[in-house]
C-alpha atoms as a PDB file:
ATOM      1  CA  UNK A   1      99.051 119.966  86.249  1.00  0.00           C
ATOM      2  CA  UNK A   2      96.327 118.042  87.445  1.00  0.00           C
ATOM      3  CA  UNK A   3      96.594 115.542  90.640  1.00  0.00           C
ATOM      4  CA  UNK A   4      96.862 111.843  89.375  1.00  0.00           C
ATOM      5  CA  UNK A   5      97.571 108.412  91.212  1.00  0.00           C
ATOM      6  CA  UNK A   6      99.822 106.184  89.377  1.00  0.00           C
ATOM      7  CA  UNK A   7      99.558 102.729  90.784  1.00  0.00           C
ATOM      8  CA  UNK A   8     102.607 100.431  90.584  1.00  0.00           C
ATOM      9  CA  UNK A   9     101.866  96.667  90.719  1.00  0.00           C
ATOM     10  CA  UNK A  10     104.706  94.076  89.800  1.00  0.00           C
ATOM     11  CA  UNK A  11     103.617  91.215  87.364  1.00  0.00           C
ATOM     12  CA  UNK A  12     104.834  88.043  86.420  1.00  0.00           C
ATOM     13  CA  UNK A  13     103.461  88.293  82.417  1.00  0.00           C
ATOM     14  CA  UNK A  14     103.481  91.951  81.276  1.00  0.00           C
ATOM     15  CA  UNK A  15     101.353  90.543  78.277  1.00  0.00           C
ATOM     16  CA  UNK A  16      98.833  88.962  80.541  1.00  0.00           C
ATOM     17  CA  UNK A  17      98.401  91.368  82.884  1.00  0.00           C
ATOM     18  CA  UNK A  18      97.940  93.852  79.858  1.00  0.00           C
ATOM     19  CA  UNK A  19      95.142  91.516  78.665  1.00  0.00           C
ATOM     20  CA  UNK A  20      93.220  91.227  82.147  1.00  0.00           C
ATOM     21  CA  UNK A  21      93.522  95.004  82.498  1.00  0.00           C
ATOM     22  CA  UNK A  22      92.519  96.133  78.977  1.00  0.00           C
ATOM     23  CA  UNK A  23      88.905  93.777  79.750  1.00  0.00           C
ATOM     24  CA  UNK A  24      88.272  95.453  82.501  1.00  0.00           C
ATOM     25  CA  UNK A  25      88.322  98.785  80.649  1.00  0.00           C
ATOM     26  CA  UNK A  26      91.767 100.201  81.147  1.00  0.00           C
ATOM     27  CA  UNK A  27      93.694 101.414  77.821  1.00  0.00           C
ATOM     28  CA  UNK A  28      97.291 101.313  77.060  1.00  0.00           C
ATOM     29  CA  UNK A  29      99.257 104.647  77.376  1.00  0.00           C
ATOM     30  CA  UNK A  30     101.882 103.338  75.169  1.00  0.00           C
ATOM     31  CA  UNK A  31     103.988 106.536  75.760  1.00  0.00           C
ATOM     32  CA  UNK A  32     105.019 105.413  78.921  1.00  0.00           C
ATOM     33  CA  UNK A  33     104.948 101.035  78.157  1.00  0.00           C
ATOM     34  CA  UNK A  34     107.785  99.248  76.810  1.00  0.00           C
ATOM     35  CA  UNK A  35     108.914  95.481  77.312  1.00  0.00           C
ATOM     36  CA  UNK A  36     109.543  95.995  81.081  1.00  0.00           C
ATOM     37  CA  UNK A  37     106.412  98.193  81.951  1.00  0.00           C
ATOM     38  CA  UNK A  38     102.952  99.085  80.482  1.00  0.00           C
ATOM     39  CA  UNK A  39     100.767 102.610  81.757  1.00  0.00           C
ATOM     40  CA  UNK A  40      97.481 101.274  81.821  1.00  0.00           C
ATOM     41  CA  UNK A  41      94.712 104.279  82.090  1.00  0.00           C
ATOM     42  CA  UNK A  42      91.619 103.834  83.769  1.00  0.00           C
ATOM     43  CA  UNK A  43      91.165 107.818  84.057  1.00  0.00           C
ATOM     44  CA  UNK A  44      92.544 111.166  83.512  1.00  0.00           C
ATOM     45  CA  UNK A  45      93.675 110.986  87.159  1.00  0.00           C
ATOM     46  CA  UNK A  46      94.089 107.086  87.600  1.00  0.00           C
ATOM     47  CA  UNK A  47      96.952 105.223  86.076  1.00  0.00           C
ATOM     48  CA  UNK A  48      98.520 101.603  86.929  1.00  0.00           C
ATOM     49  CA  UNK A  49     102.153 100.703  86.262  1.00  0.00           C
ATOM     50  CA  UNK A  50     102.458  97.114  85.763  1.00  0.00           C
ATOM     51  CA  UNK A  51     105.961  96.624  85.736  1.00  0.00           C
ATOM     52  CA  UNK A  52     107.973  93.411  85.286  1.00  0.00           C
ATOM     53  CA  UNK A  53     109.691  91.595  88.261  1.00  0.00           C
ATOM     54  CA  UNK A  54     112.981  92.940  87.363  1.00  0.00           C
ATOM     55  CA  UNK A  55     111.607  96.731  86.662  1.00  0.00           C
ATOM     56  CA  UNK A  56     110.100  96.740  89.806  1.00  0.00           C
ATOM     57  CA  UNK A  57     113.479  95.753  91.587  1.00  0.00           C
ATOM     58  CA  UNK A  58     114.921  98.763  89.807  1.00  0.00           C
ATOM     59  CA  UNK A  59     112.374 100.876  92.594  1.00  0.00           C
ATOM     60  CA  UNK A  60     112.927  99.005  95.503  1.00  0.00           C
ATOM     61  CA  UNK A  61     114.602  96.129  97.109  1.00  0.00           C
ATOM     62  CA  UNK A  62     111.813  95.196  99.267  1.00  0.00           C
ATOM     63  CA  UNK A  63     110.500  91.339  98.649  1.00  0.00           C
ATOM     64  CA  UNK A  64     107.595  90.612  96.290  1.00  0.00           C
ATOM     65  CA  UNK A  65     104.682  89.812  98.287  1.00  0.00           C
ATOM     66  CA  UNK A  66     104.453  86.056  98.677  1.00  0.00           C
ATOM     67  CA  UNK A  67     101.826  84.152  96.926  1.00  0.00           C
ATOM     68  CA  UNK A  68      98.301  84.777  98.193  1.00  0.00           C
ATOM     69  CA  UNK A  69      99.319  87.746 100.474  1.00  0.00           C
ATOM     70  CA  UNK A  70      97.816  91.305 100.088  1.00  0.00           C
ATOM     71  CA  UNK A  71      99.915  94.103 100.192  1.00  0.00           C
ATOM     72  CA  UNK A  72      96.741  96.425  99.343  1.00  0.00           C
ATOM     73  CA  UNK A  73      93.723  96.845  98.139  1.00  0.00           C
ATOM     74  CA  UNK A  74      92.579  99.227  95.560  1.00  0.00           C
ATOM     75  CA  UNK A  75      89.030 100.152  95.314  1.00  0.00           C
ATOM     76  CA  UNK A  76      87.952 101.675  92.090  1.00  0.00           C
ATOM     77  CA  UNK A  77      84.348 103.299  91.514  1.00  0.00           C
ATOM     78  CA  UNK A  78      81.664 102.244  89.216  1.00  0.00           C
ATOM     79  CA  UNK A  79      78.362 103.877  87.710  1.00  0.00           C
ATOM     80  CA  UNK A  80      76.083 101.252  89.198  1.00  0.00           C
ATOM     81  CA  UNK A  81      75.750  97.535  90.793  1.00  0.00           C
ATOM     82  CA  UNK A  82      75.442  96.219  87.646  1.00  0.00           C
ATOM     83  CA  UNK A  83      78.943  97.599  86.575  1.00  0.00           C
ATOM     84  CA  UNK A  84      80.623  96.189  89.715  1.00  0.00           C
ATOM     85  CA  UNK A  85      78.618  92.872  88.860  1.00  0.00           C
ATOM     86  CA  UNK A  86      80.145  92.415  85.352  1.00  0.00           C
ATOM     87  CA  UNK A  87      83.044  93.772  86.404  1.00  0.00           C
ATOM     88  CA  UNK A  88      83.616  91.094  88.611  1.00  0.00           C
ATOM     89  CA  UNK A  89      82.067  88.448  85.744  1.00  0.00           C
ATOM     90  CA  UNK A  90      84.993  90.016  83.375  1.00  0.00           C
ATOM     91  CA  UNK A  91      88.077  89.638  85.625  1.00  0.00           C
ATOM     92  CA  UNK A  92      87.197  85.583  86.466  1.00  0.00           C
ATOM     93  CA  UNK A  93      86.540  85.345  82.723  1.00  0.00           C
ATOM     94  CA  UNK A  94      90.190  86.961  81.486  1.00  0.00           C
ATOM     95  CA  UNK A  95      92.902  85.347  84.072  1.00  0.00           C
ATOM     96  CA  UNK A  96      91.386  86.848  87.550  1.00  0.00           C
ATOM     97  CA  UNK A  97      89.595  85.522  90.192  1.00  0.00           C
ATOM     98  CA  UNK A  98      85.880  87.283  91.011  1.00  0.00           C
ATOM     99  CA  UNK A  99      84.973  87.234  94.989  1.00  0.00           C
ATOM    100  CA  UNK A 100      87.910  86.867  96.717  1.00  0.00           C
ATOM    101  CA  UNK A 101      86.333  88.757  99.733  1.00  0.00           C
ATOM    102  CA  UNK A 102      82.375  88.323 100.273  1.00  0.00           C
ATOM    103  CA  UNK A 103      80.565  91.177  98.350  1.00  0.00           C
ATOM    104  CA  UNK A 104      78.882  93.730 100.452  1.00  0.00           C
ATOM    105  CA  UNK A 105      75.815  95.189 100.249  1.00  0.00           C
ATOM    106  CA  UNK A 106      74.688  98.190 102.864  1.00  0.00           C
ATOM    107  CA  UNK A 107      72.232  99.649 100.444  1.00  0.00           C
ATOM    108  CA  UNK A 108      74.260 102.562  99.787  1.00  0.00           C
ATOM    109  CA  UNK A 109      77.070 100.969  98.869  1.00  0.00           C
ATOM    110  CA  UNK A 110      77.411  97.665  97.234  1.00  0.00           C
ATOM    111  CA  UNK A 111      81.074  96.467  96.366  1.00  0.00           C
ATOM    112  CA  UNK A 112      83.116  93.161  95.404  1.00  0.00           C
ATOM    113  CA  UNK A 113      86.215  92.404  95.235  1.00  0.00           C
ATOM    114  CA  UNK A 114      88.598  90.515  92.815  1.00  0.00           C
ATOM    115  CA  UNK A 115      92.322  89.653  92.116  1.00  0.00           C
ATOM    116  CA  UNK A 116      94.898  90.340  89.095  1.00  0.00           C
ATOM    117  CA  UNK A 117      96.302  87.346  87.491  1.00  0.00           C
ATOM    118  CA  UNK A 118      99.121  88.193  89.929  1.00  0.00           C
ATOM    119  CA  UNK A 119      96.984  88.446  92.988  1.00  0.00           C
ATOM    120  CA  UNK A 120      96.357  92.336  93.296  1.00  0.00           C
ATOM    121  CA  UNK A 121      93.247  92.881  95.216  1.00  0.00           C
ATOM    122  CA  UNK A 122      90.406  95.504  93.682  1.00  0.00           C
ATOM    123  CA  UNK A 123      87.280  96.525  94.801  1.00  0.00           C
ATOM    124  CA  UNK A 124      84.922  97.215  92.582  1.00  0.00           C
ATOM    125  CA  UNK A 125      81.928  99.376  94.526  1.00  0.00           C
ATOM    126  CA  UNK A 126      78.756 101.570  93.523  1.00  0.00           C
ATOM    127  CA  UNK A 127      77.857 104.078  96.442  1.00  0.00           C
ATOM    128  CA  UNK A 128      75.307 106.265  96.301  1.00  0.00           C
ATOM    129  CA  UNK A 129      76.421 109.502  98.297  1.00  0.00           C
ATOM    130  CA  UNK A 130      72.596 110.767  98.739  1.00  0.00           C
ATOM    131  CA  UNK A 131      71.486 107.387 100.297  1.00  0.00           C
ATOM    132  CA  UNK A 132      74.072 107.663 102.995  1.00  0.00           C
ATOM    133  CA  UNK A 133      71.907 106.640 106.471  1.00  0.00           C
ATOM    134  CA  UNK A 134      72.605 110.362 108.855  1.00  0.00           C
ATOM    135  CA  UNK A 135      74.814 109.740 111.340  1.00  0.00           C
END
């Protein structure tokens, strides 16, 4: 079996955050979605759970981070600047907010970040591993 990362965020609208995630370019697995939880692809190896409030109290008692804290941030590859650009441009225009952080640009690398309808940070970032300065 191949290695895969299955990232579990907690939403407040299981529809919405479907939505938001399906602009970005994620698809539905619906073998593993239901009314509590959706398995939203991004790769063969990269998966996100969004589960309902009361799903994800089924895994943990822990609190819910509070509004406007990050508990992580997830940084997710692109094929180029433009991608990370509209990107960025899709998630403020479907229920997310573009820029949270400033964007960064070491030649390289050039990234941005955004936030989920519930507040989950992302990075979106283009790196090119041959441009790397020596050193």
């Amino acid at each position: 079996m191949p290695k895969m990362i299955f990232v579990n965020l907690p939403v407040a609208d299981l529809k919405k955050s479907m939505a938001f995630y399906a602009s970005l370019g994620f698809a539905n697995n619906p073998h593993f979605s239901d009314d509590t939880a959706a398995c939203m692809v991004w790769s063969e190896a990269v998966h996100v759970m969004l589960l309902t409030h009361a799903k994800w109290r089924g895994f943990t008692e822990r609190p819910l981070p509070s509004e406007g804290a990050s508990e992580v941030m997830l940084a997710i590859s692109l094929d180029d600047r433009a991608a990370v650009d509209a990107m960025n441009g899709t998630a403020a225009a479907n229920g997310g907010t573009a820029d949270i952080n400033p964007a960064q640009d070491h030649g390289f690398m050039y990234s941005r970040s955004l936030a989920d309808p519930d507040g989950h940070v992302w990075e979106a970032f283009w790196m090119d591993p041959a441009a790397i300065p020596p050193g």
